[in-house]
C-alpha atoms as a PDB file:
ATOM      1  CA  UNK A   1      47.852 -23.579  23.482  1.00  0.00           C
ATOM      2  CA  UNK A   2      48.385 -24.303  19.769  1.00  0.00           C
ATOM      3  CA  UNK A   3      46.544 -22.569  17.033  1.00  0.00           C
ATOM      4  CA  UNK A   4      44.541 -24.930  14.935  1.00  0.00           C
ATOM      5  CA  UNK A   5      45.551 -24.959  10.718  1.00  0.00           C
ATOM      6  CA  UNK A   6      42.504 -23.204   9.735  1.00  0.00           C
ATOM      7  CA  UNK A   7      42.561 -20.366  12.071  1.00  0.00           C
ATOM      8  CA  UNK A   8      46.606 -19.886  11.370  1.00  0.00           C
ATOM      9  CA  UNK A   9      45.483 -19.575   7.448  1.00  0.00           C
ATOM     10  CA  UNK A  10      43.016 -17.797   7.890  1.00  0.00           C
ATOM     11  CA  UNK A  11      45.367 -15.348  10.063  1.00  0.00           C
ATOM     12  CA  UNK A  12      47.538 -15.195   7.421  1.00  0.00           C
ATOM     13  CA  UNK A  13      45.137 -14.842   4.353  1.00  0.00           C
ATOM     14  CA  UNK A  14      43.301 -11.681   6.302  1.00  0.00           C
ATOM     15  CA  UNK A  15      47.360 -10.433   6.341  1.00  0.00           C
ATOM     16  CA  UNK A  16      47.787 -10.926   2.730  1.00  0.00           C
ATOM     17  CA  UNK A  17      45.028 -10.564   0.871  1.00  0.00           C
ATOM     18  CA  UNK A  18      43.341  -8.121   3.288  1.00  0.00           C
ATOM     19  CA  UNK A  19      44.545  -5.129   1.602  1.00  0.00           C
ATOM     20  CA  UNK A  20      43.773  -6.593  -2.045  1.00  0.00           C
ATOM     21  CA  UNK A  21      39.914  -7.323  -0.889  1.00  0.00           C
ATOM     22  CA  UNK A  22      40.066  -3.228   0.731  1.00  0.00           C
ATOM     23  CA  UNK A  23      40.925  -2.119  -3.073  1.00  0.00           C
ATOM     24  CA  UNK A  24      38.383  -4.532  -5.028  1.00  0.00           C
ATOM     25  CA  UNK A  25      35.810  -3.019  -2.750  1.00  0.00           C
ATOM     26  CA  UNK A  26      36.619   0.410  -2.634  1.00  0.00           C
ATOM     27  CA  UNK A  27      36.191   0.525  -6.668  1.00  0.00           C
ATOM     28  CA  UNK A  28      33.022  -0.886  -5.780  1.00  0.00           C
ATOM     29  CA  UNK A  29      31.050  -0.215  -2.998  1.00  0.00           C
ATOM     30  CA  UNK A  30      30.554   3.002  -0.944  1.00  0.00           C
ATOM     31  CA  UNK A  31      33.976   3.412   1.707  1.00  0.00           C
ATOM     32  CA  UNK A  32      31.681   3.116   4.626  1.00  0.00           C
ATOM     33  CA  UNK A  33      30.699  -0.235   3.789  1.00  0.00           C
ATOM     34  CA  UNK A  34      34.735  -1.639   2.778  1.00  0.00           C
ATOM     35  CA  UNK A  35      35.525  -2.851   5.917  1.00  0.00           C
ATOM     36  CA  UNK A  36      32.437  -4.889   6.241  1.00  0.00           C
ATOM     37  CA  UNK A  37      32.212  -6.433   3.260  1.00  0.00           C
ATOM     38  CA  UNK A  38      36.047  -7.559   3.804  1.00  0.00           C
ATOM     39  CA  UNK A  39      35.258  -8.933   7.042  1.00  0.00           C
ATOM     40  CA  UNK A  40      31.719 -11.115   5.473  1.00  0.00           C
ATOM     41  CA  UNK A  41      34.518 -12.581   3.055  1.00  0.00           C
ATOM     42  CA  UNK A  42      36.638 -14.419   5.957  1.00  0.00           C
ATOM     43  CA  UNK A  43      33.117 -15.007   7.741  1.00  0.00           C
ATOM     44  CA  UNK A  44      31.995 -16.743   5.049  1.00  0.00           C
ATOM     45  CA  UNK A  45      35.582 -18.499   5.018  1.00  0.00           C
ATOM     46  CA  UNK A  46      35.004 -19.338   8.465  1.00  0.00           C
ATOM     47  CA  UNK A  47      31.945 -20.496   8.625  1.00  0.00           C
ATOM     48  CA  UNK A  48      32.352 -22.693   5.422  1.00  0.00           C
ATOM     49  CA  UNK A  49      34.645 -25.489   7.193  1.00  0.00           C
ATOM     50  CA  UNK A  50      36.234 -26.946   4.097  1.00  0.00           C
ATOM     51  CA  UNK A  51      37.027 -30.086   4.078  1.00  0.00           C
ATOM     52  CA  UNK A  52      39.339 -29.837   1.192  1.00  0.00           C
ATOM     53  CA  UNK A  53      42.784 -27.482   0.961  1.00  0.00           C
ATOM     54  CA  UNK A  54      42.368 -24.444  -1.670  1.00  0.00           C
ATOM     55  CA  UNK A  55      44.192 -24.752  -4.840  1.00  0.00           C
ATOM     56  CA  UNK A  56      44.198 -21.071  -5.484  1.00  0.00           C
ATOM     57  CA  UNK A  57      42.808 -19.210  -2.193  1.00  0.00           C
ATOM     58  CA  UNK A  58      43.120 -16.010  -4.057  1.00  0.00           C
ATOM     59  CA  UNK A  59      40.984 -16.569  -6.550  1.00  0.00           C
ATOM     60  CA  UNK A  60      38.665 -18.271  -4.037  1.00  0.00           C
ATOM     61  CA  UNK A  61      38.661 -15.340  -2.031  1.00  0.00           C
ATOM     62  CA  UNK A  62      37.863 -12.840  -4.609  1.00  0.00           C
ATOM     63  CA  UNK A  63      34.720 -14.944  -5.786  1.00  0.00           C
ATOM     64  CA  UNK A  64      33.724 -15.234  -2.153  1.00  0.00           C
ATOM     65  CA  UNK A  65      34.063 -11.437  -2.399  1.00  0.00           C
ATOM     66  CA  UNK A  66      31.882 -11.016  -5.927  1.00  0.00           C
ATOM     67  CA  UNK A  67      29.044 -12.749  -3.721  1.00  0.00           C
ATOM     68  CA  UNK A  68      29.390 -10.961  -0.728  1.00  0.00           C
ATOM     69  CA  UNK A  69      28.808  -7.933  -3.452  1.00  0.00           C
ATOM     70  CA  UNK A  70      25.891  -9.616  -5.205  1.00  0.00           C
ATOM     71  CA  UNK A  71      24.725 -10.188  -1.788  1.00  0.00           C
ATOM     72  CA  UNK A  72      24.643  -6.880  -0.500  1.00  0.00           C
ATOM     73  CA  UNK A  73      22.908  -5.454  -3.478  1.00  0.00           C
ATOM     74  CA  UNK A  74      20.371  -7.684  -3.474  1.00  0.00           C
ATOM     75  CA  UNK A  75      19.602  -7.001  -0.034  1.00  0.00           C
ATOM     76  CA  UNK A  76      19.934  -3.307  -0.208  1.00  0.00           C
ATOM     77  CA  UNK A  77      17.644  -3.738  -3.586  1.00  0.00           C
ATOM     78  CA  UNK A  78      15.274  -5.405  -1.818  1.00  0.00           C
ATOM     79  CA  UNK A  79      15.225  -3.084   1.381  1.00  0.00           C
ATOM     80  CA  UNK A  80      14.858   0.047  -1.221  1.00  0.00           C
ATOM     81  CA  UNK A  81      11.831  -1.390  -3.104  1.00  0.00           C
ATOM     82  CA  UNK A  82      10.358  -1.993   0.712  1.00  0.00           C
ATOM     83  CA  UNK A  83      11.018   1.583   1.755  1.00  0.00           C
ATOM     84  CA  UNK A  84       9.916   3.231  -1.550  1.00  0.00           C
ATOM     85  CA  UNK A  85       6.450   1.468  -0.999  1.00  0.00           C
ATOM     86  CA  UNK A  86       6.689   2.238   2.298  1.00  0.00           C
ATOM     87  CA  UNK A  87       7.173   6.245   1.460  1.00  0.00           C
ATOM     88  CA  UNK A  88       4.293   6.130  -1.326  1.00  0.00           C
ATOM     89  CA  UNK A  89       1.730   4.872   1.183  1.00  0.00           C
ATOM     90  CA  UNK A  90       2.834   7.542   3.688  1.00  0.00           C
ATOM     91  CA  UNK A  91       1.927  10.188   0.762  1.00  0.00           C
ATOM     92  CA  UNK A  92      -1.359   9.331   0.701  1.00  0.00           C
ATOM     93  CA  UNK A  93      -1.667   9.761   4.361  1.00  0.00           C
ATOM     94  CA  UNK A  94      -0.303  13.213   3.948  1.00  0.00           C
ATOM     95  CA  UNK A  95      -2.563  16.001   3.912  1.00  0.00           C
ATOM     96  CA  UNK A  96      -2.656  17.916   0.677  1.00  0.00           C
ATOM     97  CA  UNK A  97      -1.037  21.170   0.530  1.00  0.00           C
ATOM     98  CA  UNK A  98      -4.224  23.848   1.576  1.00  0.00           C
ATOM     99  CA  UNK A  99      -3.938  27.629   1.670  1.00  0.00           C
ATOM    100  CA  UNK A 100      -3.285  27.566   5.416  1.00  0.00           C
ATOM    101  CA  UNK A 101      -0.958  24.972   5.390  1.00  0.00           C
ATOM    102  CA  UNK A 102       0.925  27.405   2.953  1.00  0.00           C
ATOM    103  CA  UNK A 103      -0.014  30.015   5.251  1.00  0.00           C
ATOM    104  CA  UNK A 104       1.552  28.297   8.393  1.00  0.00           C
ATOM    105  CA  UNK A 105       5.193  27.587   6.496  1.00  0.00           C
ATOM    106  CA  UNK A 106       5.772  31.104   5.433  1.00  0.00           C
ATOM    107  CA  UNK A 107       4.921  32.537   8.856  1.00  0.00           C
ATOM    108  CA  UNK A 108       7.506  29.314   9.575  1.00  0.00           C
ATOM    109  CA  UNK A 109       9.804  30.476   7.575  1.00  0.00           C
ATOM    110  CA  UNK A 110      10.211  34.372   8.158  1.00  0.00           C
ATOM    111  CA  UNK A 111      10.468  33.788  12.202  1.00  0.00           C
ATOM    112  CA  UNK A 112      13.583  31.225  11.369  1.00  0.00           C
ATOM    113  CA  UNK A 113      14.645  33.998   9.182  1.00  0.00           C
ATOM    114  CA  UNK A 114      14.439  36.520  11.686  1.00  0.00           C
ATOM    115  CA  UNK A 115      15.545  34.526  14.384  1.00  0.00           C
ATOM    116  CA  UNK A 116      19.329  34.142  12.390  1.00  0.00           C
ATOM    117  CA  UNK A 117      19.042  37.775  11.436  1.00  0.00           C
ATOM    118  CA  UNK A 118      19.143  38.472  15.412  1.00  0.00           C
ATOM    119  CA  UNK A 119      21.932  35.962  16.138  1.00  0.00           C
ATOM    120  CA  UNK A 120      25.728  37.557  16.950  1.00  0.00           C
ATOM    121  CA  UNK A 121      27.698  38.770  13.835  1.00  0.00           C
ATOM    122  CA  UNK A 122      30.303  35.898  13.832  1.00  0.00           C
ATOM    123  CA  UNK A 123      28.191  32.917  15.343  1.00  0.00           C
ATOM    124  CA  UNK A 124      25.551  33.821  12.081  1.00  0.00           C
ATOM    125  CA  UNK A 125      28.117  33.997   9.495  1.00  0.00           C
ATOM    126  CA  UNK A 126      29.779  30.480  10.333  1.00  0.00           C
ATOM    127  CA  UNK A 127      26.060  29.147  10.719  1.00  0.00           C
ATOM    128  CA  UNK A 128      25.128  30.577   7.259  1.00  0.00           C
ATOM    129  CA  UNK A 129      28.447  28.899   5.747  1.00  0.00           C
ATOM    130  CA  UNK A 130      27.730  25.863   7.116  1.00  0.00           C
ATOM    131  CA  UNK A 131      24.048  25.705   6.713  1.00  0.00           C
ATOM    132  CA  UNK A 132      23.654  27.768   3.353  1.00  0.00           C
ATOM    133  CA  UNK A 133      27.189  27.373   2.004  1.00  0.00           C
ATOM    134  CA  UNK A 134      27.561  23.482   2.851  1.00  0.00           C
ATOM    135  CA  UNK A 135      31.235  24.614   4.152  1.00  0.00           C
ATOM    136  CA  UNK A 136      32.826  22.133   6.857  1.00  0.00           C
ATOM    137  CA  UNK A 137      33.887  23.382   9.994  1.00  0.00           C
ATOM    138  CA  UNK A 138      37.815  23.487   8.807  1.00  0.00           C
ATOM    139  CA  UNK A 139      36.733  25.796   5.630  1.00  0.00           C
ATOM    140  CA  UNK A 140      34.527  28.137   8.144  1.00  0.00           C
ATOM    141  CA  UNK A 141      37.946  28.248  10.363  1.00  0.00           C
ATOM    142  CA  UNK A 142      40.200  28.915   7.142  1.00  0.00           C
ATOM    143  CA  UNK A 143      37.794  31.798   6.408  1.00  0.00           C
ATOM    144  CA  UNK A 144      36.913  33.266   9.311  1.00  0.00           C
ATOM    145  CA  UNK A 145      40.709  33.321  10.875  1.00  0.00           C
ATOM    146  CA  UNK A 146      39.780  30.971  13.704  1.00  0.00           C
ATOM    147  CA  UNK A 147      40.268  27.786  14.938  1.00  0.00           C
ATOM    148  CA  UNK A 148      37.977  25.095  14.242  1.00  0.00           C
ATOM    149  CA  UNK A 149      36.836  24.288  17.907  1.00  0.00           C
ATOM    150  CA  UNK A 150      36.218  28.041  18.018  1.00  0.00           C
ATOM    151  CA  UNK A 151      33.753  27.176  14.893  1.00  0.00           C
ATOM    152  CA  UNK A 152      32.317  24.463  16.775  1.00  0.00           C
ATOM    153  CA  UNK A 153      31.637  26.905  19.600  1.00  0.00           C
ATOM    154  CA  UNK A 154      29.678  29.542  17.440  1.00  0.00           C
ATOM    155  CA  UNK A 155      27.599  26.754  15.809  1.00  0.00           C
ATOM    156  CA  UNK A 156      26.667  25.166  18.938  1.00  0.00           C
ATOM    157  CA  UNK A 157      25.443  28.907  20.552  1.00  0.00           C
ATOM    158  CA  UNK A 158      23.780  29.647  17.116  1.00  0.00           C
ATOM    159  CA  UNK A 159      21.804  26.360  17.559  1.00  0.00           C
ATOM    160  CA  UNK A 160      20.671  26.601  21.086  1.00  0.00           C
ATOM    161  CA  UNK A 161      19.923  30.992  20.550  1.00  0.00           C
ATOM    162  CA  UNK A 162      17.777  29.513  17.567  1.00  0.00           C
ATOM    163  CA  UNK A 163      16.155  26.727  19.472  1.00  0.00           C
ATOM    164  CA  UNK A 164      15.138  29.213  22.034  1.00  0.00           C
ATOM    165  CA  UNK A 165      13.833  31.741  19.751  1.00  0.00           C
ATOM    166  CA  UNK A 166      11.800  29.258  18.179  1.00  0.00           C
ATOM    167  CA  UNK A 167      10.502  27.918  21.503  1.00  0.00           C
ATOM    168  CA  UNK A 168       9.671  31.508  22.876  1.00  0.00           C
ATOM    169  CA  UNK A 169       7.788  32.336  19.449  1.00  0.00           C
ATOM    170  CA  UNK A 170       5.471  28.989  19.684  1.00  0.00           C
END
């Protein structure tokens, strides 16, 4: 079976100029989103059928890519302005803060408190470096001497013995 022209270009542009759309997006978008955008370039290829050969398919391909950009903001600007109306009307809705509302979340608070004081020596220190310190699971191993599936391990039985304390307190 014989691979039409367009498909065997585009093959060979996603080859070559793959790695050159990867950079101009990494400088500016977030990394999660490089891949994607790369990929709505040679959609938009794709789906564009031209008629006509490309004098200069690089340059093509990186204006394709400034719109793909432009695109993207625009939709994520326009998806932002929806959820920050969104969250504003949902304030209104919210109660105000009253005495017993302040009441409720420090009784709240000191039982999650207690609750971690109670928890086993080593399963509360990686939970309070990970929790308090922000520490990955790889720093808590590096500090604590252990491996990081052992870290895993502690979080994962300081989780469920907090869980149930919480559940046997309400």
């Amino acid at each position: 079976m014989a691979v039409p022209q367009q498909d065997r270009n585009l093959a060979e542009w996603m080859t070559a100029y793959g790695p050159g759309l990867r950079r101009f997006f990494r400088r500016r978008a977030h990394d999660a989103d490089v891949d994607d955008l790369v990929q709505d370039v040679f959609v938009r290829l794709q789906a564009a059928q031209l008629s006509t050969p490309i004098d200069n398919v690089e340059r093509y391909l990186f204006t394709t890519a400034r719109n793909v950009l432009i695109s993207r903001y625009r939709s994520q600007a326009a998806r932002s302005a929806f959820l920050h109306d969104e969250f504003e009307e949902s304030l209104e809705i919210a109660d105000q803060l009253s005495p017993e509302r302040i009441a409720i979340g420090q009784q709240e608070y000191l039982r999650v408190v207690e609750a971690i004081s109670k928890l086993p020596p080593r399963a509360r220190e990686a939970f309070q470096l990970h929790r308090f310190e922000n520490l990955t699971y790889q720093a808590i191993a590096q500090r604590m001497g252990i491996s990081k599936e052992s870290v895993k391990e502690l979080m994962h039985r300081a989780i469920v013995r907090l869980a149930e304390a919480m559940e046997a307190d309400a």
